[in-house]
Protein backbone atom coordinates (compact mmCIF):
# COMPACT_ATOMS: atom_id res chain seq x y z
CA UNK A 1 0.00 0.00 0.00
CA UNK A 2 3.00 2.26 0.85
CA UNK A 3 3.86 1.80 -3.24
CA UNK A 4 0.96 2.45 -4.59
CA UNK A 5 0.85 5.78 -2.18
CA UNK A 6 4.16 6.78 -3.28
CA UNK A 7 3.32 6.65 -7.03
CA UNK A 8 -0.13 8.69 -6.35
CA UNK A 9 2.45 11.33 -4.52
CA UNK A 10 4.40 11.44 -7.55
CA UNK A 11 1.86 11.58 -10.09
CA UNK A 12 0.59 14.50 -8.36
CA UNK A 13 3.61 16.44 -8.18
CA UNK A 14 4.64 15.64 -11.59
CA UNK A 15 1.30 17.16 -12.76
CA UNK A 16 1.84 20.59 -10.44
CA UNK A 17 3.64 22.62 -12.39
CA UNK A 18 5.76 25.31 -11.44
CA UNK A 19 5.95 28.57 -12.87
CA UNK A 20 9.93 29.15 -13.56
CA UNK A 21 11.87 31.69 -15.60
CA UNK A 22 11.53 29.76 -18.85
CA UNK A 23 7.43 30.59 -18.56
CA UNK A 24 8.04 34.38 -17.43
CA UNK A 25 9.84 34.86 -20.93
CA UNK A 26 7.66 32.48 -22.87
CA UNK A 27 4.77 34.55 -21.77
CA UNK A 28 7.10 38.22 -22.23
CA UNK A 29 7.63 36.84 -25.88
CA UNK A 30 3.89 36.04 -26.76
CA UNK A 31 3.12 39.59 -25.21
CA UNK A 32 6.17 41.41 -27.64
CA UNK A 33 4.41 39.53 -31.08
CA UNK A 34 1.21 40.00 -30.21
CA UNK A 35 1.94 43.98 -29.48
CA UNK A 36 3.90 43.82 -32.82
CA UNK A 37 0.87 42.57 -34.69
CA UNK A 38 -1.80 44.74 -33.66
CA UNK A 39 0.64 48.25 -34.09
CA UNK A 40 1.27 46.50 -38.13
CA UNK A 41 -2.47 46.06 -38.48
CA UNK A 42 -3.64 48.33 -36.90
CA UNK A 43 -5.48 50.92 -39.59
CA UNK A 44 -3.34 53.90 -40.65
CA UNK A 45 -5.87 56.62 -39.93
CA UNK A 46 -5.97 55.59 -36.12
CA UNK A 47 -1.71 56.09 -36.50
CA UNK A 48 -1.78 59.33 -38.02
CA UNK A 49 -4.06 60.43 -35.25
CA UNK A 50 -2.03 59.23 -32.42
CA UNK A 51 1.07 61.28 -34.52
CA UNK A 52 -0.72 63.87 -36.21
CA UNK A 53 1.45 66.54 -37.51
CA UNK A 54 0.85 69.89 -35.95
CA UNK A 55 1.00 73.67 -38.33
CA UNK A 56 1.87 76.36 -36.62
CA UNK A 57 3.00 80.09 -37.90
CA UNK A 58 6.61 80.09 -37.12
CA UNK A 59 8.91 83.29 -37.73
CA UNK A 60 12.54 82.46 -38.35
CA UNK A 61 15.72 84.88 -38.79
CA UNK A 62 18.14 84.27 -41.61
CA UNK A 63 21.94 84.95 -41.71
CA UNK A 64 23.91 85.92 -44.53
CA UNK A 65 27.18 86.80 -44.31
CA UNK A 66 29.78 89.63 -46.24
CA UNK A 67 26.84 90.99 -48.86
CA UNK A 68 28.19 93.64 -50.96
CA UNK A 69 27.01 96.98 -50.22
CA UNK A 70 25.25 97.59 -53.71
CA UNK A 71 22.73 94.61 -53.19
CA UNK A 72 21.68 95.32 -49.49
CA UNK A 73 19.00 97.13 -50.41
CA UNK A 74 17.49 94.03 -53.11
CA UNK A 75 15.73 92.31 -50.01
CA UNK A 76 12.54 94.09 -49.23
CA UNK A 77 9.88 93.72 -46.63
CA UNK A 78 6.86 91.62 -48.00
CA UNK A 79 8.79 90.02 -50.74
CA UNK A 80 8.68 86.12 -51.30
CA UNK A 81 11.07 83.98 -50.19
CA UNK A 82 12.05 80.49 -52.20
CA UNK A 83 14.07 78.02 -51.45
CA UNK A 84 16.73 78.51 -54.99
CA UNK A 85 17.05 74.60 -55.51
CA UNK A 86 13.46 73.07 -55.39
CA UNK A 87 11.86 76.17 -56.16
CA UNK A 88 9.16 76.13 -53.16
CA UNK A 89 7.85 79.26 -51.06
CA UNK A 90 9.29 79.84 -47.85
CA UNK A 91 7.71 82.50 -46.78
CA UNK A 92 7.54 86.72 -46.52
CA UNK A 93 10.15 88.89 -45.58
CA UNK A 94 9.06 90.77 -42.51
CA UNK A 95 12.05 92.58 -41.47
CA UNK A 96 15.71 93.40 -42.87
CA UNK A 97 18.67 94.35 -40.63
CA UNK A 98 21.77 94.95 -42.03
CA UNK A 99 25.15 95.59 -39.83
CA UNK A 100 28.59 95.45 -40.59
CA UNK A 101 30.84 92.88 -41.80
CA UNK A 102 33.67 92.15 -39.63
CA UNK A 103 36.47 89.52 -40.30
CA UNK A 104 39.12 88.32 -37.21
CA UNK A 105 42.49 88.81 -38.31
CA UNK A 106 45.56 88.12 -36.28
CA UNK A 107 48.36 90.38 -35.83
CA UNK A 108 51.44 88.27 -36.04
CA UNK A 109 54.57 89.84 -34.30
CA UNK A 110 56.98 86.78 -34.34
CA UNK A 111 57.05 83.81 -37.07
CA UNK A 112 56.18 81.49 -34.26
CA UNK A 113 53.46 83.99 -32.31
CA UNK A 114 50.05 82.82 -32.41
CA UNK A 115 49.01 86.20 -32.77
CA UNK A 116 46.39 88.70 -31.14
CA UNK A 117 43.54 88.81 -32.65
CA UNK A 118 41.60 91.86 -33.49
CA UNK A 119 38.26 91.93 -35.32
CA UNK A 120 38.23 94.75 -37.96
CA UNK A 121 35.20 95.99 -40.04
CA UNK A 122 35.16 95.04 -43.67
CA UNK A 123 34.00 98.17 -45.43
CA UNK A 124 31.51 97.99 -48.20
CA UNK A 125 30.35 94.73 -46.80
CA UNK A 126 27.56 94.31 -44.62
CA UNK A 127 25.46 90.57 -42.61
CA UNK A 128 21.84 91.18 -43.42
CA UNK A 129 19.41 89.60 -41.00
CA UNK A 130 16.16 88.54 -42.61
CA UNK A 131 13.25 87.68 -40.22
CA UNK A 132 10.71 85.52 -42.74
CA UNK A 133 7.16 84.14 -41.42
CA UNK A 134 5.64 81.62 -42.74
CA UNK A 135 2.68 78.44 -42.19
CA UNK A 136 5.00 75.37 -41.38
CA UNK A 137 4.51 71.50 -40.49
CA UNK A 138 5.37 69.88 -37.34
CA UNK A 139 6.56 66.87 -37.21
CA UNK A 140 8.47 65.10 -33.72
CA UNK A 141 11.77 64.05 -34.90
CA UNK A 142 12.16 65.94 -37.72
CA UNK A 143 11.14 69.28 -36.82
CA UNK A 144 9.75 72.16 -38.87
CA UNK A 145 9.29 72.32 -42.95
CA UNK A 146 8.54 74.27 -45.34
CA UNK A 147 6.86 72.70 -48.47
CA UNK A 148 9.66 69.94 -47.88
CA UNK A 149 12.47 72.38 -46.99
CA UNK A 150 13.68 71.76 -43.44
CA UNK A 151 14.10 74.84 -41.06
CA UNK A 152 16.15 74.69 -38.23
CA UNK A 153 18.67 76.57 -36.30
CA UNK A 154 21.69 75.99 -38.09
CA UNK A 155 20.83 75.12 -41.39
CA UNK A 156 22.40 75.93 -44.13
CA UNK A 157 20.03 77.35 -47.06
CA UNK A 158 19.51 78.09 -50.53
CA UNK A 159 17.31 81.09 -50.84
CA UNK A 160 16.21 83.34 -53.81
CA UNK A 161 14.47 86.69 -53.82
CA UNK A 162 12.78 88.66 -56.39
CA UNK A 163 15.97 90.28 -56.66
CA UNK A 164 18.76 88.64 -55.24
CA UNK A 165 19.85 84.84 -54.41
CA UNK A 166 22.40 83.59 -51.79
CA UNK A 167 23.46 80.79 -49.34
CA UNK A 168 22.24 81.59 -45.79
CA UNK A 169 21.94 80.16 -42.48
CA UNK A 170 19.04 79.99 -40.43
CA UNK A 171 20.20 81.81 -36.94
CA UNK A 172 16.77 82.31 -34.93
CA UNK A 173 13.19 80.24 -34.73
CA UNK A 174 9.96 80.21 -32.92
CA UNK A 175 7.05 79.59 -33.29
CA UNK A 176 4.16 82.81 -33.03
C-alpha cells in the first residue's frame, strides 16, 4: 500500500507545475508579437491620429554673411522667399537688418606667435538679417518644414528673392 501511495504522490507532483523563468519569458515573448501585430495592423488613420502633424506660424531669422554693399538694399519687406534649388515658397520677408561685416584677423609679431587677434570691419560689406514668417509642419523628430524644406537653427540654405539669391543660415526660430 505504501507503493501504490508513493506513485499517487508522484503523479501528483509531476502534474503541479511550477511557474519558472523559462514561462516568465515564454509569456514576455507572446506579449512582444502580439503587441507587434496589432501596431502592423492596426489601420493607418488611427496612426496618423495618435502622430498627427501639428502647423503652426513660425517666424525664423536668416543669416547671410559679407553681402556687398550695392545689393543690401534688393531684399525688401513683403517680398517672397524660395528656397533657390526646389523652387518652393518659404515665406515673406518681414524685417531686414543689415550691420557690418567684420572679419578676425591676427596680428602676427613673431614667425612662431600665435598672434592677437583683433576683429576689424570690412568696409563695403555688410550681414543682413532677414526675419521671414511663414505656415509650417510639425513633425516630432524631424522638426519644422517648409513645403519639404527643413528649417532649423543651423541650417544651411539656398534662398532666392525677387531680386537677389544667396546661401544663408538659419540663426533664430519660434514659433508665433
Amino acid at each position: 500500500m505504501n507503493e501504490s501511495n508513493n506513485s499517487a504522490q508522484q503523479r501528483q507532483k509531476r502534474s503541479q507545475k511550477k511557474f519558472n523563468i523559462v514561462d516568465f519569458l515564454l509569456i514576455v515573448v507572446i506579449l512582444l508579437i502580439t503587441a507587434g501585430l496589432v501596431y502592423l495592423f492596426l489601420p493607418s488613420s488611427l496612426v496618423k491620429n495618435i502622430t498627427a502633424d501639428k502647423t503652426a506660424q513660425i517666424r525664423y531669422v536668416v543669416e547671410i554673411k559679407g553681402v556687398d554693399e550695392q545689393y543690401i538694399d534688393n531684399v525688401v519687406i513683403s517680398e517672397l522667399v524660395q528656397d533657390s534649388v526646389s523652387k518652393s515658397d518659404l515665406g515673406h520677408v518681414e524685417a531686414v537688418e543689415n550691420n557690418p561685416y567684420s572679419e578676425l584677423k591676427y596680428n602676427m609679431q613673431e614667425e612662431n606667435d600665435n598672434g592677437i587677434g583683433i576683429l576689424s570691419v570690412v568696409d563695403g560689406k555688410y550681414d543682413l538679417r532677414i526675419t521671414v514668417t511663414a505656415t509650417a509642419h510639425y513633425e516630432e523628430g524631424e522638426g519644422y518644414t517648409i513645403n519639404g524644406t527643413r528649417i532649423a537653427v543651423g541650417e544651411k540654405m539656398h534662398l532666392k528673392f525677387p531680386n537677389y539669391a544667396c546661401e544663408a543660415f538659419c540663426i533664430g526660430l519660434q514659433e508665433q
